[in-house]
N, C-alpha and C. Protein backbone atom coordinates (compact mmCIF):
# COMPACT_ATOMS: atom_id res chain seq x y z
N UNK A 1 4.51 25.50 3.71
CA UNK A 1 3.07 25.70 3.70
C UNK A 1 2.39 24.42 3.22
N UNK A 2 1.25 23.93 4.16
CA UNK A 2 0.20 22.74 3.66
C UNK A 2 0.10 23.00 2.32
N UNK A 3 -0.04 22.11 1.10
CA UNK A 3 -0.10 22.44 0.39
C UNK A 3 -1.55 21.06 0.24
N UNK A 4 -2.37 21.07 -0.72
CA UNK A 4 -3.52 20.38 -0.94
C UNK A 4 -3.72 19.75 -2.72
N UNK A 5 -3.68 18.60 -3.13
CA UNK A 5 -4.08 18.84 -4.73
C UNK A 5 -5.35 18.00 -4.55
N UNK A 6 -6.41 18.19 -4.72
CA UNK A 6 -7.61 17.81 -4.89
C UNK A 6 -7.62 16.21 -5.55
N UNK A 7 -6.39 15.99 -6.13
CA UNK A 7 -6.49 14.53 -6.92
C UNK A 7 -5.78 13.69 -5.89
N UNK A 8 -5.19 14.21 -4.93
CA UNK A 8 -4.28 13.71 -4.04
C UNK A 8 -4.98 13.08 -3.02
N UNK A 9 -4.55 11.89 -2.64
CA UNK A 9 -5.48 11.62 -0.79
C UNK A 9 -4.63 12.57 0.56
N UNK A 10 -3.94 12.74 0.07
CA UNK A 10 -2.83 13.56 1.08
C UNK A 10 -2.16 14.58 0.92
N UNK A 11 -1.84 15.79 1.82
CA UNK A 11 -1.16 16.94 1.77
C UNK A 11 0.06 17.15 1.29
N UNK A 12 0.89 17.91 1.17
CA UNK A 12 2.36 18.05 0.75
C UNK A 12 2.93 18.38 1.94
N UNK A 13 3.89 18.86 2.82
CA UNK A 13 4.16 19.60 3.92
C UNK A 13 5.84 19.76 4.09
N UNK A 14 6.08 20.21 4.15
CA UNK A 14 7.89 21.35 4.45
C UNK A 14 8.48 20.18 5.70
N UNK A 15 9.49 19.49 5.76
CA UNK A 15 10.26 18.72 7.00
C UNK A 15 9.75 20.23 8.30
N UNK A 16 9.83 21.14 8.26
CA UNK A 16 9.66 22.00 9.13
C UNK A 16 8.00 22.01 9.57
N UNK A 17 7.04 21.62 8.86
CA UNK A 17 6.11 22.09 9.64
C UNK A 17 5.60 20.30 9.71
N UNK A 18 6.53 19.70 9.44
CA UNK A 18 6.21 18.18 9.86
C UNK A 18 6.91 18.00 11.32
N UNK A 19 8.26 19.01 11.87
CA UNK A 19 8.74 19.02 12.91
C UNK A 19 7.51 19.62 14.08
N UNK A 20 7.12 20.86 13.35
CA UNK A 20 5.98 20.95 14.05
C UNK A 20 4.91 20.44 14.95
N UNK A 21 4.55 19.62 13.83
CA UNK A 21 3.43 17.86 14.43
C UNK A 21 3.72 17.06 15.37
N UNK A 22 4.82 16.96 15.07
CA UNK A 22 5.38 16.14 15.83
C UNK A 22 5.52 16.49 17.08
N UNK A 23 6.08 18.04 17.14
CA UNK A 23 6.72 18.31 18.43
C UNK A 23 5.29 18.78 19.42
N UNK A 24 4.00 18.94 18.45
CA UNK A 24 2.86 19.39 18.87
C UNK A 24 1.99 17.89 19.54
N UNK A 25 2.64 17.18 19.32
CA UNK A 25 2.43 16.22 19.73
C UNK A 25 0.61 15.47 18.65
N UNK A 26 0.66 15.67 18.04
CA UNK A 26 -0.87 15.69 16.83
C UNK A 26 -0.44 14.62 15.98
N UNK A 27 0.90 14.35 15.73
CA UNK A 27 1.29 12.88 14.51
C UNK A 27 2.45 12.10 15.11
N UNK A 28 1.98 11.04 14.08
CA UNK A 28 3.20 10.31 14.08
C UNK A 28 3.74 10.48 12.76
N UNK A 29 5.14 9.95 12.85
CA UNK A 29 5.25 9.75 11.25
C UNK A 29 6.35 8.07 11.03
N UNK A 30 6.11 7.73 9.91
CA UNK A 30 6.63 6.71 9.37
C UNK A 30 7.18 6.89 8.31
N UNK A 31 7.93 6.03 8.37
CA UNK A 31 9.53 5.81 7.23
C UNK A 31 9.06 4.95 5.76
N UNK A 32 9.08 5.24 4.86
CA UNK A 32 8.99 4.08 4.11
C UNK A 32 9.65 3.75 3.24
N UNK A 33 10.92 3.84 3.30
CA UNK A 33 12.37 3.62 2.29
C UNK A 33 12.49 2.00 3.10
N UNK A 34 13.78 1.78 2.20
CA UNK A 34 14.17 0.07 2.66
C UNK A 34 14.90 0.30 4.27
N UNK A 35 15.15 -1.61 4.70
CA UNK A 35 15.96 -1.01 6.19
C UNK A 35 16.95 -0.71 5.78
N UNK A 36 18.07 -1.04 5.08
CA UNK A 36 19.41 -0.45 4.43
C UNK A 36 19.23 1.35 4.58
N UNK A 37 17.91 1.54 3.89
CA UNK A 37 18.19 3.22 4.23
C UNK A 37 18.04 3.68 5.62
N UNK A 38 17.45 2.86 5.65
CA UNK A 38 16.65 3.55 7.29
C UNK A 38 17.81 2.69 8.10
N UNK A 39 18.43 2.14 8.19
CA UNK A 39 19.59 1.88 9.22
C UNK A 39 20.86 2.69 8.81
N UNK A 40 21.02 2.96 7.92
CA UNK A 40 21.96 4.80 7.53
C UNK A 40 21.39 5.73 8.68
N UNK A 41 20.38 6.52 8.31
CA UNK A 41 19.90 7.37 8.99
C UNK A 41 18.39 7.61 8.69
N UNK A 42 17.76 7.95 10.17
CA UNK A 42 16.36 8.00 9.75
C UNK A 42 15.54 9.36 11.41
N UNK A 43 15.05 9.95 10.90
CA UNK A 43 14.17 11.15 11.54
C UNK A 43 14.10 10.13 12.81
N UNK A 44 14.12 11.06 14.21
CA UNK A 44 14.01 10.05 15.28
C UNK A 44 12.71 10.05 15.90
N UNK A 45 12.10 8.87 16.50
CA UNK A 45 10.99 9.01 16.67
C UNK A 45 9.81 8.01 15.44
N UNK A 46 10.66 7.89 13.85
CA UNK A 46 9.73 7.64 12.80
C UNK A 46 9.90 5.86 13.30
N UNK A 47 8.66 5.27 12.63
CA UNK A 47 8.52 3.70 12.31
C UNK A 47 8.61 3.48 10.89
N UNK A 48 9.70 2.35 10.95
CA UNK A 48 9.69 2.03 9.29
C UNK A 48 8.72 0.93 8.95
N UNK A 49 8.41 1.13 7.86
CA UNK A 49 7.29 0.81 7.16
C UNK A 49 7.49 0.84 5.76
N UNK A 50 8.36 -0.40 5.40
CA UNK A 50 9.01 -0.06 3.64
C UNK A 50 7.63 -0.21 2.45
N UNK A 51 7.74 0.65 1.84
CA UNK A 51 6.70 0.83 1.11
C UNK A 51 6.06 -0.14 0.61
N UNK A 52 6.59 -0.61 0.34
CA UNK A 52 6.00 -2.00 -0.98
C UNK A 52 5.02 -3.31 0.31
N UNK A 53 5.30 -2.68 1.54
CA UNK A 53 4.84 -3.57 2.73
C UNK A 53 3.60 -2.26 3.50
N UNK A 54 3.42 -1.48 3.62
CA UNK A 54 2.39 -0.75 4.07
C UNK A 54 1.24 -1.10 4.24
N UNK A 55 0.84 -2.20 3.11
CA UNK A 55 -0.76 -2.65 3.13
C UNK A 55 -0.84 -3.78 4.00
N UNK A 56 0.13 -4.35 3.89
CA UNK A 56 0.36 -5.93 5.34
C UNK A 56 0.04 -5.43 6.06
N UNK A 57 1.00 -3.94 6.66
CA UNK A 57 1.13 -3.59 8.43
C UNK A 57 -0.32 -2.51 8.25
N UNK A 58 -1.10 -2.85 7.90
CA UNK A 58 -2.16 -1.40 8.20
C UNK A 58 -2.91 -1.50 9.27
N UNK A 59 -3.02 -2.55 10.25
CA UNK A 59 -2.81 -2.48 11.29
C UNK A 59 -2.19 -2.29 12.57
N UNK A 60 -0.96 -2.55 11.99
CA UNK A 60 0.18 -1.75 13.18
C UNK A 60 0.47 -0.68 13.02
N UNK A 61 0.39 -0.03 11.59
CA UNK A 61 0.18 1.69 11.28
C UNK A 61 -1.30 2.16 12.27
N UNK A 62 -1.98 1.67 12.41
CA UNK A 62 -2.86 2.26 12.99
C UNK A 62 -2.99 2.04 14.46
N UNK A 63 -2.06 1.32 14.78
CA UNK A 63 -1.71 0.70 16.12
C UNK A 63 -0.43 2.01 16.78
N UNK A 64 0.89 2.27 15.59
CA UNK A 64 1.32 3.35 15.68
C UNK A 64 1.18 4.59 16.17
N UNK A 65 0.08 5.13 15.19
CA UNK A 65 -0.81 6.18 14.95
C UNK A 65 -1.84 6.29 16.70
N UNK A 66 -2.13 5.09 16.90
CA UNK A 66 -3.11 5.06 17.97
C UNK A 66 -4.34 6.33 18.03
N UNK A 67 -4.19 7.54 19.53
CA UNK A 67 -5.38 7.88 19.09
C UNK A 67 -4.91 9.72 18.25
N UNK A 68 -3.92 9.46 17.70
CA UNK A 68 -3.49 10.68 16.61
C UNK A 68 -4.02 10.57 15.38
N UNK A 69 -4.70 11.69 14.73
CA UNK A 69 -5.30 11.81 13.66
C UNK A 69 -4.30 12.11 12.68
N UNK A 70 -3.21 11.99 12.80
CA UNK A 70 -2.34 13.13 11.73
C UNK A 70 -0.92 11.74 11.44
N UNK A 71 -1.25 11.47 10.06
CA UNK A 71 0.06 10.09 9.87
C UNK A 71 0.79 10.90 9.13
N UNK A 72 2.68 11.21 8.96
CA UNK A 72 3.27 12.03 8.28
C UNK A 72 4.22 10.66 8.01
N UNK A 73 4.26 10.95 6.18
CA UNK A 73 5.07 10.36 5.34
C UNK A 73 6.04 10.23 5.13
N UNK A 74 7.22 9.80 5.12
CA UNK A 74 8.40 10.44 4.74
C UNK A 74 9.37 9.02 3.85
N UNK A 75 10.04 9.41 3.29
CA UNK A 75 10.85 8.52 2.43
C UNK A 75 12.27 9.04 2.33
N UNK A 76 12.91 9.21 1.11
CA UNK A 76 14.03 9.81 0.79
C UNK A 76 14.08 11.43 0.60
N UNK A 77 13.30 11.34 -0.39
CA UNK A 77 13.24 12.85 -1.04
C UNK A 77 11.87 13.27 -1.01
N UNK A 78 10.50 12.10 -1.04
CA UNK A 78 9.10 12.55 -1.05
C UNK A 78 8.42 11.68 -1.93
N UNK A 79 9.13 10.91 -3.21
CA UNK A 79 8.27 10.16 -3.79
C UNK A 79 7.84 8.54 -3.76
N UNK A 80 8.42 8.15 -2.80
CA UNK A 80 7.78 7.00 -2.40
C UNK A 80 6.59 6.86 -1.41
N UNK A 81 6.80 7.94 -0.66
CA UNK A 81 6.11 8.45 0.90
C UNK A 81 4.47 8.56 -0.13
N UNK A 82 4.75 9.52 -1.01
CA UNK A 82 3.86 9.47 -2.11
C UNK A 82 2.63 8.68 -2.22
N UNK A 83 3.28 7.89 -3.13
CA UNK A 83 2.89 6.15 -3.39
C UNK A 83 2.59 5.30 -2.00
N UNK A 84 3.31 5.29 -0.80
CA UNK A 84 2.21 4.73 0.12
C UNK A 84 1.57 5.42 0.82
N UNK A 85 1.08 6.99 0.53
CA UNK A 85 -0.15 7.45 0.99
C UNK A 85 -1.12 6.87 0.09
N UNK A 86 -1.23 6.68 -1.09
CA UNK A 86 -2.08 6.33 -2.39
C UNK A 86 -2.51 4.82 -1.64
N UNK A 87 -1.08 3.71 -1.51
CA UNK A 87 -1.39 2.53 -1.05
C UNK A 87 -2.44 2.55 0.26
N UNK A 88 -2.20 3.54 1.16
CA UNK A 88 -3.24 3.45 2.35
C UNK A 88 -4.47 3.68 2.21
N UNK A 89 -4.65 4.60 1.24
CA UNK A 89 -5.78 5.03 1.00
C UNK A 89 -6.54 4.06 -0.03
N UNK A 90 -6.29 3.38 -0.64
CA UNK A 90 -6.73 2.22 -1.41
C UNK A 90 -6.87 0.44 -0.86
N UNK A 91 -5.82 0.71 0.45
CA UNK A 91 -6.34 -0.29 0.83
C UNK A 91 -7.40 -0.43 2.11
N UNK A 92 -7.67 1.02 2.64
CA UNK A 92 -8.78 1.31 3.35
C UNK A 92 -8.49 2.05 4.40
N UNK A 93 -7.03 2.58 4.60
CA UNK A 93 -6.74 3.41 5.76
C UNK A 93 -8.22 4.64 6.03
N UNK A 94 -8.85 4.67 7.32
CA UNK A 94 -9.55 5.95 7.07
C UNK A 94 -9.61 6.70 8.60
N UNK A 95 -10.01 7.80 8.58
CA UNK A 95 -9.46 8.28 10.00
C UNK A 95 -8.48 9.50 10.36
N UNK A 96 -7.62 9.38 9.55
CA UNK A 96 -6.56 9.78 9.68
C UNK A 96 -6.00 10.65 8.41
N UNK A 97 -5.50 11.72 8.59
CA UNK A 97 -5.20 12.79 8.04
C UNK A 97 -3.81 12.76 7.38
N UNK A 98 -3.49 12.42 6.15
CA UNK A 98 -1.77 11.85 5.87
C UNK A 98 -1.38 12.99 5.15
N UNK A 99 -0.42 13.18 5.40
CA UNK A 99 0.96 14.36 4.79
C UNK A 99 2.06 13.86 4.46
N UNK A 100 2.68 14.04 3.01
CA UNK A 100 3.45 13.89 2.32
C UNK A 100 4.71 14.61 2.51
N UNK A 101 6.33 14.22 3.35
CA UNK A 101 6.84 15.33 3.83
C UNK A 101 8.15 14.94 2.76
N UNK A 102 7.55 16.55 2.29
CA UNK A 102 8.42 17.26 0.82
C UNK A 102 9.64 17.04 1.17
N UNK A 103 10.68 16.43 0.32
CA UNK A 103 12.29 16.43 0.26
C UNK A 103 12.83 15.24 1.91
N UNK A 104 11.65 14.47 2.28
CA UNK A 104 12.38 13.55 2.81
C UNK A 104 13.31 13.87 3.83
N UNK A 105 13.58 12.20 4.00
CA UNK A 105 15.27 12.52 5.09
C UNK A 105 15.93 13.39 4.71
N UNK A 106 16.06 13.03 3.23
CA UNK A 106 17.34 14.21 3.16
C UNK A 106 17.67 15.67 3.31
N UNK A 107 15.92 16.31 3.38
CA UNK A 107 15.48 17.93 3.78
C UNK A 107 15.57 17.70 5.75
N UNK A 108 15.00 16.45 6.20
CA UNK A 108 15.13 16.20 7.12
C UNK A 108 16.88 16.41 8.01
N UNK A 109 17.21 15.50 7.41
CA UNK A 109 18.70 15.78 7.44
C UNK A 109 19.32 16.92 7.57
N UNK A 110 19.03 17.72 6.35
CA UNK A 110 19.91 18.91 6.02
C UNK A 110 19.10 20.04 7.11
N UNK A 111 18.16 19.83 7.77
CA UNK A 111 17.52 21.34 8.48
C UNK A 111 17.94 21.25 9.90
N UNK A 112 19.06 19.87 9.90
CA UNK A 112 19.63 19.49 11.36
C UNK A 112 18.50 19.00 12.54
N UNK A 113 17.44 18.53 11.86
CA UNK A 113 16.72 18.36 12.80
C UNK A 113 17.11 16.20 13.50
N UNK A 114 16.40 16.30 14.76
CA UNK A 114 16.90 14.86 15.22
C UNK A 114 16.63 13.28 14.61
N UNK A 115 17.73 12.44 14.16
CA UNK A 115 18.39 11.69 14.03
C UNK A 115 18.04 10.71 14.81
N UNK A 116 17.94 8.92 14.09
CA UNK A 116 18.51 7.79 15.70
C UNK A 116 16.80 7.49 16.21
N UNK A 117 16.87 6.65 17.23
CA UNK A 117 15.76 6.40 17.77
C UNK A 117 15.65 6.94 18.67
């Protein structure tokens, strides 16, 4: 379930109803762990975008994104994905609707959903 915290710039959301988005065709989503993680394994379909670099590419995130309102987060477990929704939103991302997807690759992973590019 969407979840909302009023102090937050961005939603919380279940790997499942981020499969959703996706498959609804409404988001993109991006990676933001290192390439080391993301050349292990990474949700197929995502662009990496290592966190600590998000504010460089905020034009090719939005180049990404193109004309989808809906950017979905993802990291390891959820708390970096976190931190560069905060970074987008501070460095002027606007437009676009960001979700924080709870438990990461690794919920990603474990719900068997697709893998790879």
């Amino acid at each position: 379930m969407v979840t909302k915290d009023p102090r937050e710039p961005f939603a919380r959301i279940t790997v499942e109803e981020a499969k959703q988005k996706l498959d609804a065709g409404t988001a993109v989503m991006i990676d933001v762990r290192e390439p080391h993680e993301y050349a292990q394994v990474h949700a197929k379909g995502v662009r990496l975008f290592p966190v600590n670099t998000v504010i460089q590419h905020l034009d090719e995130i939005r180049d990404f994104a193109g004309d989808k309102k809906e950017i979905l987060i993802i990291c390891k477990s959820g708390q970096r994905s976190a931190l560069a929704a905060e970074f987008l939103v501070a460095a002027g991302l606007q437009g676009y609707e960001l979700f924080n997807v709870e438990g990461g690759t690794d919920a990603w992973v474990a719900a068997g959903y697709p893998t790879g590019d």
